[in-house]
PDB file of N, CA and C in Angstrom:
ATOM      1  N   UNK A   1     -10.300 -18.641  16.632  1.00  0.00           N
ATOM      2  CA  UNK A   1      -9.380 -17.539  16.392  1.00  0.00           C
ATOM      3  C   UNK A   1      -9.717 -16.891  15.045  1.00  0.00           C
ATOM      4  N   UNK A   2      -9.980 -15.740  15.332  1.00  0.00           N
ATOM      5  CA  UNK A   2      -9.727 -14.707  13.808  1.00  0.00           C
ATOM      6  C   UNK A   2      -9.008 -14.967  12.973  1.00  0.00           C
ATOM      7  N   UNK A   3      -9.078 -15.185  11.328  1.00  0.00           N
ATOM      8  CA  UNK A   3      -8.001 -14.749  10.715  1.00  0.00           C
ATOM      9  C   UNK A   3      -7.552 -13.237  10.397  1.00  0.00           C
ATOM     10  N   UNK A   4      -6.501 -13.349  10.178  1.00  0.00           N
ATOM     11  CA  UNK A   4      -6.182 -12.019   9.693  1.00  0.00           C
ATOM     12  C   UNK A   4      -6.679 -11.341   8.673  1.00  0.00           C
ATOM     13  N   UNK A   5      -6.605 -12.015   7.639  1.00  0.00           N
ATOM     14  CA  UNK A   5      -7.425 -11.547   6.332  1.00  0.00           C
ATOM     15  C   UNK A   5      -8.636 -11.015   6.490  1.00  0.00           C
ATOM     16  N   UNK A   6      -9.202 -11.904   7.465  1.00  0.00           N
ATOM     17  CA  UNK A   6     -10.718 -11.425   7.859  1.00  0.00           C
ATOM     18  C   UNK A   6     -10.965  -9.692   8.749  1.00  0.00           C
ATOM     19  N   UNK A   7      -9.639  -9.733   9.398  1.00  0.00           N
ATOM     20  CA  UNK A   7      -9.509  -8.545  10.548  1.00  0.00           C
ATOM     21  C   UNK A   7      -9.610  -7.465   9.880  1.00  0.00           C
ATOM     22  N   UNK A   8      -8.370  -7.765   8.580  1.00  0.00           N
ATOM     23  CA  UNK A   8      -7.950  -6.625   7.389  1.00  0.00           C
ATOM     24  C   UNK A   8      -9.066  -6.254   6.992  1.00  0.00           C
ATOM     25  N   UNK A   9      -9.883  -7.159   6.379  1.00  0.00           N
ATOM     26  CA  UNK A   9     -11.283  -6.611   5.920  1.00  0.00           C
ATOM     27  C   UNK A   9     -12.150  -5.735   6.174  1.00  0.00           C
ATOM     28  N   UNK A  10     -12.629  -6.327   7.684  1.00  0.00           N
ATOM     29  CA  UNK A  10     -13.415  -5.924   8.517  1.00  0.00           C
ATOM     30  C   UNK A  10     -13.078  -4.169   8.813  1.00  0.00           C
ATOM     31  N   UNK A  11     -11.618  -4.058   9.153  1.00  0.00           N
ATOM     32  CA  UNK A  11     -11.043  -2.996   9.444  1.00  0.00           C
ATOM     33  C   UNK A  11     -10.569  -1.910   8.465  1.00  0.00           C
ATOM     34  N   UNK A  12     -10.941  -2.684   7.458  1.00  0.00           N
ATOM     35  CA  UNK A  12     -10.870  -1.950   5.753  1.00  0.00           C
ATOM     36  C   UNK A  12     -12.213  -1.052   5.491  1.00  0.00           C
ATOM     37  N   UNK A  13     -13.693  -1.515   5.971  1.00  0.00           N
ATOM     38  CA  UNK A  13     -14.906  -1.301   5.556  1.00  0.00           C
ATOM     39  C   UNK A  13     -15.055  -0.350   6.795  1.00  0.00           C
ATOM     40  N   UNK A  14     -14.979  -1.105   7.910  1.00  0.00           N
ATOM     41  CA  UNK A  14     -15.252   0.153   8.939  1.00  0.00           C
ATOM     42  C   UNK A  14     -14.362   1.948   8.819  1.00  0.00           C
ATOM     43  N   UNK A  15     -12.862   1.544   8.401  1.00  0.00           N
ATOM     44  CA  UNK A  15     -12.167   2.873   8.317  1.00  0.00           C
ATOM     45  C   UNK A  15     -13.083   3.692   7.144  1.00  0.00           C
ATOM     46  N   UNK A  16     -13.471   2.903   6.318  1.00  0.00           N
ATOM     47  CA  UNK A  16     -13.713   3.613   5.224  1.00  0.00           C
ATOM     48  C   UNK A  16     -15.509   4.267   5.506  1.00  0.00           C
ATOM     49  N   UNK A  17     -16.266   3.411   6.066  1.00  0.00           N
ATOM     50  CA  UNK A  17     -17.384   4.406   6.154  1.00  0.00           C
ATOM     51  C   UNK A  17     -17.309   5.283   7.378  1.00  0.00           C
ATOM     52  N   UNK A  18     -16.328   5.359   8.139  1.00  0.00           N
ATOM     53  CA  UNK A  18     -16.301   6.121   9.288  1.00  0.00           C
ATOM     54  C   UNK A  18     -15.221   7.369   8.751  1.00  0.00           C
ATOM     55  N   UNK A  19     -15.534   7.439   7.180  1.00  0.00           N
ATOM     56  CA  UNK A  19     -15.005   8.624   6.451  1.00  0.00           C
ATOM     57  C   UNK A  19     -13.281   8.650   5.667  1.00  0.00           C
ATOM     58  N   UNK A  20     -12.838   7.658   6.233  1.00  0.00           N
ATOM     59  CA  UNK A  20     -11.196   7.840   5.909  1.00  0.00           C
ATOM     60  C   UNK A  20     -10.898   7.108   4.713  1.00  0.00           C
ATOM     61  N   UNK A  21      -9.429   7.676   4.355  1.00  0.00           N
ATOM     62  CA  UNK A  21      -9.364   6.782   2.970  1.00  0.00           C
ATOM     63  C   UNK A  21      -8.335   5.435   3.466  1.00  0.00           C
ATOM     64  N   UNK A  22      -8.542   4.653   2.952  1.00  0.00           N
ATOM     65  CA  UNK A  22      -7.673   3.596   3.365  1.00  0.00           C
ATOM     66  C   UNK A  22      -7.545   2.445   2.313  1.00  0.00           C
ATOM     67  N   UNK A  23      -5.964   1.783   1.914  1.00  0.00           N
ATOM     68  CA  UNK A  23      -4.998   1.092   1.139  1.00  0.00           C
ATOM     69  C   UNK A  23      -4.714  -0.203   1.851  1.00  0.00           C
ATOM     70  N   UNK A  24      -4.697  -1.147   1.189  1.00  0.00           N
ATOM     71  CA  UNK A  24      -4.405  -2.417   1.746  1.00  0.00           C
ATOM     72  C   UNK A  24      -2.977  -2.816   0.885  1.00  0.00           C
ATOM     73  N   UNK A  25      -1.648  -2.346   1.598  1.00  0.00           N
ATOM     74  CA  UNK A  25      -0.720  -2.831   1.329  1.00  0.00           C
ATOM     75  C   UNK A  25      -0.614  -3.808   0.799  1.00  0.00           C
ATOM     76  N   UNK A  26      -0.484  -4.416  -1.141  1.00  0.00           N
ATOM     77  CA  UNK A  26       0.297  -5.519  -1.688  1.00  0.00           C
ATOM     78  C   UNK A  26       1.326  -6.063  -1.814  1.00  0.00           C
ATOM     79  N   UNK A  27       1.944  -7.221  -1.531  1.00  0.00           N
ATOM     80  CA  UNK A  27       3.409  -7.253  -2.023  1.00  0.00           C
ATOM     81  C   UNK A  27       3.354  -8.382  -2.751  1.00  0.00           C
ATOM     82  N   UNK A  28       4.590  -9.279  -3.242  1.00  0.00           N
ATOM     83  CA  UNK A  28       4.433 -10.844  -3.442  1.00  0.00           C
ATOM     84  C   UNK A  28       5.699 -10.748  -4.213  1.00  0.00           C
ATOM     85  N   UNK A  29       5.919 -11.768  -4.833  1.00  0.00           N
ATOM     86  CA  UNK A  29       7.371 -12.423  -5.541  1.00  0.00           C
ATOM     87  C   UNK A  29       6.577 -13.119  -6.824  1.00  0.00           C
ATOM     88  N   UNK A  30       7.664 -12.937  -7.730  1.00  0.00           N
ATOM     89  CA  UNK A  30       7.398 -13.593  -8.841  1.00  0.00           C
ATOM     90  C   UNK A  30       8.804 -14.251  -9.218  1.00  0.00           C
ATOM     91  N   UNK A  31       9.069 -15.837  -9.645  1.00  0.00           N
ATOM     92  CA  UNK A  31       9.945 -16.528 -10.189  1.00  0.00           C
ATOM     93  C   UNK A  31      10.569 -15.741 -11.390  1.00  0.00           C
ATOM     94  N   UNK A  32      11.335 -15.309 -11.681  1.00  0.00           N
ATOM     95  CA  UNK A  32      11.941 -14.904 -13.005  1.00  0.00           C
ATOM     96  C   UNK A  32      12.158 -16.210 -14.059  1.00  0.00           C
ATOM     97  N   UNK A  33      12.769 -15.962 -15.087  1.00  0.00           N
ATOM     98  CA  UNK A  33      13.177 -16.743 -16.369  1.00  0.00           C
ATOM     99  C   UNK A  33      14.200 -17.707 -16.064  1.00  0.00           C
ATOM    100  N   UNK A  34      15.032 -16.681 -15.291  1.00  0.00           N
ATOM    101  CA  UNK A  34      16.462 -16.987 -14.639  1.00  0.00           C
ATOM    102  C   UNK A  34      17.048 -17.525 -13.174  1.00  0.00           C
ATOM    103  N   UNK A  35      15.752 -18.050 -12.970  1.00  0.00           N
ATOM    104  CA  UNK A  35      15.125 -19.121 -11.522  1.00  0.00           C
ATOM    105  C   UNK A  35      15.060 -17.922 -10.225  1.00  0.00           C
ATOM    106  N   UNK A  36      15.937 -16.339 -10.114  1.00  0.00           N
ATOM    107  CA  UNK A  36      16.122 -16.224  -9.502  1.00  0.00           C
ATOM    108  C   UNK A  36      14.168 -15.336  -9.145  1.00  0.00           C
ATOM    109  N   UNK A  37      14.103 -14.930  -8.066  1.00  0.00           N
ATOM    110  CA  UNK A  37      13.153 -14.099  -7.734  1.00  0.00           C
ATOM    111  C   UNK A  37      13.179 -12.387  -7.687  1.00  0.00           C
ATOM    112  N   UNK A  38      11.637 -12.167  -8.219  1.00  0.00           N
ATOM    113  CA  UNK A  38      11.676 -10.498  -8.137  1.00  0.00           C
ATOM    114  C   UNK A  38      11.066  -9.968  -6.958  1.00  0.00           C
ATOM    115  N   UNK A  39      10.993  -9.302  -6.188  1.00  0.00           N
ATOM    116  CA  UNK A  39      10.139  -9.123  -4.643  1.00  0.00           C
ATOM    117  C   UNK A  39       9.061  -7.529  -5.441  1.00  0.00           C
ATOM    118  N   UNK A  40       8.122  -7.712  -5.741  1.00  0.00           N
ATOM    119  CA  UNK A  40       7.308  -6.730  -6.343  1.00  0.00           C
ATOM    120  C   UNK A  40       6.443  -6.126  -4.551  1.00  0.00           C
ATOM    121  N   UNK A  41       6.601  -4.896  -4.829  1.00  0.00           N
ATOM    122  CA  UNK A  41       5.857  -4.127  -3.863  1.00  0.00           C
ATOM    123  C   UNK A  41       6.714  -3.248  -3.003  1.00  0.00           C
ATOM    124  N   UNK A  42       6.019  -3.194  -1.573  1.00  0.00           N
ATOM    125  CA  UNK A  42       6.748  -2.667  -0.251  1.00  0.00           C
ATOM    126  C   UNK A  42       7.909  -2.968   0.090  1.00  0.00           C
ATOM    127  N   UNK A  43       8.625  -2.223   0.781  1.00  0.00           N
ATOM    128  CA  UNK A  43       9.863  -2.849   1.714  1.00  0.00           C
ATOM    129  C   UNK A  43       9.124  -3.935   2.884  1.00  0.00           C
ATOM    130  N   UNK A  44      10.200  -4.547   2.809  1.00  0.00           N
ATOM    131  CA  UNK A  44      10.004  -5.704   4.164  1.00  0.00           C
ATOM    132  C   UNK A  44       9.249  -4.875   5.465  1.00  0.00           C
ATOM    133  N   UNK A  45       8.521  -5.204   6.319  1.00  0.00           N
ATOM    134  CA  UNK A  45       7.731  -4.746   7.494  1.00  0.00           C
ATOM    135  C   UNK A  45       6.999  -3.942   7.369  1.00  0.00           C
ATOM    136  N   UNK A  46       6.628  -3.615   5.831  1.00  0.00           N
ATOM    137  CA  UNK A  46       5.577  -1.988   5.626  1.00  0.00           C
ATOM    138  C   UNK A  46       3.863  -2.465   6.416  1.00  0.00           C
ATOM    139  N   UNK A  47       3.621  -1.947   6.941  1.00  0.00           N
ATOM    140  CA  UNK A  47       1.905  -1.931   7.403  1.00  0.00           C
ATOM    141  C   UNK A  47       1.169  -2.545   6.506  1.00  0.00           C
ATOM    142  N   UNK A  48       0.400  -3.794   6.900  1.00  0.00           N
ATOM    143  CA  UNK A  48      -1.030  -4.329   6.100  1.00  0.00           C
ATOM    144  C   UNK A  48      -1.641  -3.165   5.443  1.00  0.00           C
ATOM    145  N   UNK A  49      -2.133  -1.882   6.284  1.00  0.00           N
ATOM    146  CA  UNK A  49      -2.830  -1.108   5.825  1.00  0.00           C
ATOM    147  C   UNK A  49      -2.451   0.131   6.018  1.00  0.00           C
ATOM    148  N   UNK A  50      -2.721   1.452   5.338  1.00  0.00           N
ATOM    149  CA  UNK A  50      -2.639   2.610   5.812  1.00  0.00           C
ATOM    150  C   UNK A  50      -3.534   3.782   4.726  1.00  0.00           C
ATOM    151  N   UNK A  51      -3.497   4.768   4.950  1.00  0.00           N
ATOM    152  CA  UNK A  51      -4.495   5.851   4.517  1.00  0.00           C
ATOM    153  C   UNK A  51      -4.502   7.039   4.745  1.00  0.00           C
ATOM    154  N   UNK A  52      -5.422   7.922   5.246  1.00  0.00           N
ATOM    155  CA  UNK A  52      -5.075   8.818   5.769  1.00  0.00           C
ATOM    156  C   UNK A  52      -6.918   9.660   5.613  1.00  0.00           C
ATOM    157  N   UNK A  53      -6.835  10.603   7.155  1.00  0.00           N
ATOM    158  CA  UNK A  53      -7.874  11.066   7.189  1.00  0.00           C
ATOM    159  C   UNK A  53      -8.185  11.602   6.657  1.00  0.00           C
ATOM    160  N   UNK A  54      -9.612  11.852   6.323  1.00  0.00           N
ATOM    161  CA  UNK A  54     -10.170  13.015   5.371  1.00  0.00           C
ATOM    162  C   UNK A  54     -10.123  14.116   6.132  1.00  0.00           C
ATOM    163  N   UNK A  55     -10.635  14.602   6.948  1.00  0.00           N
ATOM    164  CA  UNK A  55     -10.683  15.814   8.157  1.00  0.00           C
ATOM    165  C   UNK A  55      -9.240  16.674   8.153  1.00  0.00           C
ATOM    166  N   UNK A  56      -8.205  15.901   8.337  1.00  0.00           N
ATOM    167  CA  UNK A  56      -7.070  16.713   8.411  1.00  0.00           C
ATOM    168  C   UNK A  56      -5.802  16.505   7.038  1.00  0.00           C
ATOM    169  N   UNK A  57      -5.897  14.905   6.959  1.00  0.00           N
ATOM    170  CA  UNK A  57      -5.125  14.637   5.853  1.00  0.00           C
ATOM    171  C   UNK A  57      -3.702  13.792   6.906  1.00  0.00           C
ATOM    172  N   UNK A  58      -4.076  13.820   7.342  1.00  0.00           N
ATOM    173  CA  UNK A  58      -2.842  13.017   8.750  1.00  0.00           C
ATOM    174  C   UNK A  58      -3.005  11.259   8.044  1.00  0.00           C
ATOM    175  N   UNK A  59      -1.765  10.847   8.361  1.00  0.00           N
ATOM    176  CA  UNK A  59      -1.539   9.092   7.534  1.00  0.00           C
ATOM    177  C   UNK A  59      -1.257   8.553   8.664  1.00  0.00           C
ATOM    178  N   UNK A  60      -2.057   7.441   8.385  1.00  0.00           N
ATOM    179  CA  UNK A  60      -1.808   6.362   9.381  1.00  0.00           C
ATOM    180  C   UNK A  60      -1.266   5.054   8.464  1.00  0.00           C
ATOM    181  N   UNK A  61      -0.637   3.997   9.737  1.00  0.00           N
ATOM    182  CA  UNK A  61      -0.206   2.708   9.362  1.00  0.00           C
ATOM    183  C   UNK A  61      -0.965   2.095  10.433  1.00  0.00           C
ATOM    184  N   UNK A  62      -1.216   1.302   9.159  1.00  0.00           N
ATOM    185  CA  UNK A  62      -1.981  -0.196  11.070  1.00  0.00           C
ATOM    186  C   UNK A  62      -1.325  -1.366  10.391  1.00  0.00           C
ATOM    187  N   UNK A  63      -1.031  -2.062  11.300  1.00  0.00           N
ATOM    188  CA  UNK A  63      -0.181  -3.878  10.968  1.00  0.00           C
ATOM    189  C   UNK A  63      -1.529  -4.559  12.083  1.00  0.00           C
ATOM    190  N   UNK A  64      -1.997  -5.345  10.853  1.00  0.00           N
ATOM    191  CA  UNK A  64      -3.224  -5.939  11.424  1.00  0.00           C
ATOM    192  C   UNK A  64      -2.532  -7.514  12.197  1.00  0.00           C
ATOM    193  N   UNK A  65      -3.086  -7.975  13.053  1.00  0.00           N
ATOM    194  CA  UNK A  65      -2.857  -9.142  13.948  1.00  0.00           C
ATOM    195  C   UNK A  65      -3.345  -9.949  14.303  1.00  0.00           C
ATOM    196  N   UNK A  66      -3.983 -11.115  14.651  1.00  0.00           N
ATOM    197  CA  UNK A  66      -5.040 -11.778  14.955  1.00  0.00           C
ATOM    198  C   UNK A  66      -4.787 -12.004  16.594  1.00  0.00           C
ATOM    199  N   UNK A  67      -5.813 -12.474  17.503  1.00  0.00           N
ATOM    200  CA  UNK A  67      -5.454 -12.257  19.033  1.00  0.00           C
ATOM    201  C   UNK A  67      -4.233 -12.520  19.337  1.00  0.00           C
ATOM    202  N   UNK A  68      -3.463 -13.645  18.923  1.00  0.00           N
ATOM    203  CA  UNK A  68      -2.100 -14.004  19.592  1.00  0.00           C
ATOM    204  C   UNK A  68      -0.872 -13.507  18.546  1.00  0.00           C
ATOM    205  N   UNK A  69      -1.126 -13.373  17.430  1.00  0.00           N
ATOM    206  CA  UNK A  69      -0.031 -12.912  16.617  1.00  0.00           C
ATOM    207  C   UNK A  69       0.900 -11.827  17.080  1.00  0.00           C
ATOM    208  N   UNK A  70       1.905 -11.888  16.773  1.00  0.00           N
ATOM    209  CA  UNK A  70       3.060 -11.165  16.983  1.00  0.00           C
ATOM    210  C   UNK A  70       3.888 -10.594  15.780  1.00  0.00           C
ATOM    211  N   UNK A  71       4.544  -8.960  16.238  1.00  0.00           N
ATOM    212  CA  UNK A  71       5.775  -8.835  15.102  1.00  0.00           C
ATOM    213  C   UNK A  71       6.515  -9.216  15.367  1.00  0.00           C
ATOM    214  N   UNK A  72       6.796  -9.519  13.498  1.00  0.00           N
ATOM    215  CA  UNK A  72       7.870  -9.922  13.507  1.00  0.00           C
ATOM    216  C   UNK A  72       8.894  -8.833  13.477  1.00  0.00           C
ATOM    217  N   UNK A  73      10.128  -9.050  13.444  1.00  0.00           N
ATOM    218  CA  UNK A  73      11.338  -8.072  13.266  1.00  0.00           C
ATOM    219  C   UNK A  73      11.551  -6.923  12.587  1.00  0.00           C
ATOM    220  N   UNK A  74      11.369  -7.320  11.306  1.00  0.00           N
ATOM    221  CA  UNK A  74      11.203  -6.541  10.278  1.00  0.00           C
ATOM    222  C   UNK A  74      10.154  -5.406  10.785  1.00  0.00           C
ATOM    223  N   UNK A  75       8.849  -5.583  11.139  1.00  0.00           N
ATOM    224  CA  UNK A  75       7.733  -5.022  11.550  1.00  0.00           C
ATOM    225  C   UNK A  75       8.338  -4.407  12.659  1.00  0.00           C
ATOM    226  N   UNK A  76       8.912  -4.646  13.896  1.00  0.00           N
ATOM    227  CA  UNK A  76       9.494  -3.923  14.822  1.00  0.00           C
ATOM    228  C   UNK A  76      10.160  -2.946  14.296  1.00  0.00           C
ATOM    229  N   UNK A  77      11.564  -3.260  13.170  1.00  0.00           N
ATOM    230  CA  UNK A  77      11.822  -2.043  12.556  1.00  0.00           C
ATOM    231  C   UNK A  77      11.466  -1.247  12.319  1.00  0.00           C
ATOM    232  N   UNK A  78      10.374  -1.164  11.155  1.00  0.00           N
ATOM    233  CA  UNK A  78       9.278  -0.244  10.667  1.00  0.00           C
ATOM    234  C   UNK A  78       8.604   0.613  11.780  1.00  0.00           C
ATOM    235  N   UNK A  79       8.492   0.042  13.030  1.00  0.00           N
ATOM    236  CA  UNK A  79       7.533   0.815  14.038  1.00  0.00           C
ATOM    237  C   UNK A  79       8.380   2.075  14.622  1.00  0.00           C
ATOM    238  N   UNK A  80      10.010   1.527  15.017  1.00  0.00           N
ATOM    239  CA  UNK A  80      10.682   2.200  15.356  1.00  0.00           C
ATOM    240  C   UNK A  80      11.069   3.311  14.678  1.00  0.00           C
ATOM    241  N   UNK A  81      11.101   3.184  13.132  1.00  0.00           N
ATOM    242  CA  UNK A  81      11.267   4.091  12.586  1.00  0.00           C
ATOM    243  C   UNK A  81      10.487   5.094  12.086  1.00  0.00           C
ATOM    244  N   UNK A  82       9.240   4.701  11.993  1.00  0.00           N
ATOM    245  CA  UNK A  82       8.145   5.767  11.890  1.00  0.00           C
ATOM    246  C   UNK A  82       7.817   6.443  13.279  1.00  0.00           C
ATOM    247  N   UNK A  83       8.308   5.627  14.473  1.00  0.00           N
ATOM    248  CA  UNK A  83       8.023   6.509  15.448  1.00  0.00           C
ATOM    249  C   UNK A  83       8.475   8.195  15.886  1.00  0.00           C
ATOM    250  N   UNK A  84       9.154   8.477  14.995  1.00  0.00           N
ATOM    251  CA  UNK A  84      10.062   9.874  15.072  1.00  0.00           C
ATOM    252  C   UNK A  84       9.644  10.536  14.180  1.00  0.00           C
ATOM    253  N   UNK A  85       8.346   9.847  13.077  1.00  0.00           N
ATOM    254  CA  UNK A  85       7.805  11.234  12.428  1.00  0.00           C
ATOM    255  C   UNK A  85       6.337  11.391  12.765  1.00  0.00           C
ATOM    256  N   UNK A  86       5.488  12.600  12.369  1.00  0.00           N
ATOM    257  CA  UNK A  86       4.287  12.764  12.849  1.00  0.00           C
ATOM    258  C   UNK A  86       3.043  12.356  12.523  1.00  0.00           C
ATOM    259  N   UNK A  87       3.657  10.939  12.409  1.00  0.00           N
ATOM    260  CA  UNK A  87       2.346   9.832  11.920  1.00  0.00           C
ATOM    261  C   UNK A  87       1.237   9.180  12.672  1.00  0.00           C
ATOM    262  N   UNK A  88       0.176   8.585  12.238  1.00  0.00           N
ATOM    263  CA  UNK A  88      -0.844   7.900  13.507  1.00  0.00           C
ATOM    264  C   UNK A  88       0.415   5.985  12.937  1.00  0.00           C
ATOM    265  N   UNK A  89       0.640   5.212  13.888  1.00  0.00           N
ATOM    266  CA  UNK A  89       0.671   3.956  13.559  1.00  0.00           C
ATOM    267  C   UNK A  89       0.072   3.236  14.770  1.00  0.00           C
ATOM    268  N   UNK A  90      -0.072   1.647  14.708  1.00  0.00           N
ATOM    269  CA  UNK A  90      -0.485   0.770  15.422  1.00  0.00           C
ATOM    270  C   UNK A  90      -0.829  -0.421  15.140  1.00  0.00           C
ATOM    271  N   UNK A  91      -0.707  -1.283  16.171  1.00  0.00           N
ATOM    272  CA  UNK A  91      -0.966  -2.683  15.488  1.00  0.00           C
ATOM    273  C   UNK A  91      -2.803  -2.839  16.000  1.00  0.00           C
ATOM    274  N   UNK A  92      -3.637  -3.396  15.205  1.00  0.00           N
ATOM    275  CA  UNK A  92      -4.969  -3.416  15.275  1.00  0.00           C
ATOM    276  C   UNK A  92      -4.823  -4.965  15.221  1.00  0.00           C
ATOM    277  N   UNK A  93      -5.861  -5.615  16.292  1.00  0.00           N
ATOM    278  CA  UNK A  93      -6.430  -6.799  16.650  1.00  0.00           C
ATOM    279  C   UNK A  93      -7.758  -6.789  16.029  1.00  0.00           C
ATOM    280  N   UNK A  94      -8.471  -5.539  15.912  1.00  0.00           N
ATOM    281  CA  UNK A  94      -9.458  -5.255  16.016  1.00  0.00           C
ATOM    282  C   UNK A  94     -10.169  -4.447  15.403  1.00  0.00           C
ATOM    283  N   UNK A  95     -11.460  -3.919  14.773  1.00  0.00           N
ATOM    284  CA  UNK A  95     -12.261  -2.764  14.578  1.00  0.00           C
ATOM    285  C   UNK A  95     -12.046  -1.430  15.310  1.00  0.00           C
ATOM    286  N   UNK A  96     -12.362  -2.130  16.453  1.00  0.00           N
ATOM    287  CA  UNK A  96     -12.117  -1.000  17.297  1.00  0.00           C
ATOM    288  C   UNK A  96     -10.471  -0.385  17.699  1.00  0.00           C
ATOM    289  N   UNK A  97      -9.573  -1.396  17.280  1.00  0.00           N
ATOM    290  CA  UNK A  97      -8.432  -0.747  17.578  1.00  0.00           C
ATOM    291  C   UNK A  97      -8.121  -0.175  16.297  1.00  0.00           C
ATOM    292  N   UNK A  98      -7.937  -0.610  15.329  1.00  0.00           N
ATOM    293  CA  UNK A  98      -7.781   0.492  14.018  1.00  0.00           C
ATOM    294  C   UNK A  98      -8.534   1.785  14.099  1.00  0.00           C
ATOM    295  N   UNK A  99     -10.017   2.181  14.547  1.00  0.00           N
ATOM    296  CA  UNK A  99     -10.484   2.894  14.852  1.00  0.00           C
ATOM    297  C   UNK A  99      -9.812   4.075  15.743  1.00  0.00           C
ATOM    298  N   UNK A 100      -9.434   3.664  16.750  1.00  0.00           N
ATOM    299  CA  UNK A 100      -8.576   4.072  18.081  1.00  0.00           C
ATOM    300  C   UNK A 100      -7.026   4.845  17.032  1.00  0.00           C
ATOM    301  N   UNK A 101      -6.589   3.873  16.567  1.00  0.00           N
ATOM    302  CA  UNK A 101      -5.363   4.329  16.099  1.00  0.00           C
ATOM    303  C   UNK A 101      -5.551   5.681  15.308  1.00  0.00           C
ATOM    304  N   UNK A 102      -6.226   5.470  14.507  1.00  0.00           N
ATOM    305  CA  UNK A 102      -6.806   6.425  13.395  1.00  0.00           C
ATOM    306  C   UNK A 102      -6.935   7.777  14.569  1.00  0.00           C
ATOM    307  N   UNK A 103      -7.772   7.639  15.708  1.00  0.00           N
ATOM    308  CA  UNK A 103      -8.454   9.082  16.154  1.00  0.00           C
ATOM    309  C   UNK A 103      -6.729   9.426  17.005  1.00  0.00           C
ATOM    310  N   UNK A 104      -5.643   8.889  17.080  1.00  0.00           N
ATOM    311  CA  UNK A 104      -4.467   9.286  17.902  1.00  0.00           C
ATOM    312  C   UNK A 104      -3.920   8.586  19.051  1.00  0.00           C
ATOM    313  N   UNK A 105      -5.234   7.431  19.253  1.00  0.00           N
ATOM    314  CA  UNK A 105      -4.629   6.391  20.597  1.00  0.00           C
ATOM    315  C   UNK A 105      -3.327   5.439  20.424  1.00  0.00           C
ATOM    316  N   UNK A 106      -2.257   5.757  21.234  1.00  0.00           N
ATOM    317  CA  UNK A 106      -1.246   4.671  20.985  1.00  0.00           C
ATOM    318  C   UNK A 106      -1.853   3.534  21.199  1.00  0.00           C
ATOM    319  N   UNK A 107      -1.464   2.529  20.768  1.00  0.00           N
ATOM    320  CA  UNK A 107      -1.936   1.119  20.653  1.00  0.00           C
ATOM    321  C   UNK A 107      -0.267   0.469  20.202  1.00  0.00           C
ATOM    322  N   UNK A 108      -0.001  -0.665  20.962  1.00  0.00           N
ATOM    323  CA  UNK A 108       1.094  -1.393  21.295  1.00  0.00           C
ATOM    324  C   UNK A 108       2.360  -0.706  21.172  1.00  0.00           C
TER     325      UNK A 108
END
């Protein structure tokens, strides 16, 4: 089985010489002083990756997956709600499906 990290990659180098610009979503937590935690980055379910074409300037989101992985909730949210504006999104298994997403193919 693929890892993910590896997918992200893979699907990081291909978007990018096949012309597009593309961001690999950071997030993480840091312990405070005061035991409690800071959540540094994205909202909960934001896309592994996104960018946007050079050709038109159109943004995409991809939530990368490995063959059996699944969203989670949060990630369902996010899908639903970007679905009502005029964005490319999709979940990518693959090279070729980030690819796909990018040119306008729904994917999951």
């Amino acid at each position: 089985m693929t890892a993910e990290h590896k997918i992200q990659n893979d699907i990081r180098v291909a978007v990018s010489r096949a012309g597009n610009i593309i961001f690999r979503a950071n997030v993480g937590k840091v312990k405070m002083d005061n035991g409690g935690w800071f959540d540094a980055g994205l909202p909960k379910g934001f896309p592994d990756l996104f960018g946007f074409r050079k050709t038109d300037g159109k943004i995409f989101f991809i939530e990368c997956k490995n063959e059996t992985g699944r969203l989670r909730e949060d990630q369902k949210k996010f899908a639903k709600a970007i679905d009502q504006y005029p964005v490319l999104y999709g979940v990518a298994r693959s090279v070729d499906d980030a690819l796909g997403i990018i040119r306008g193919e729904k994917n999951e």
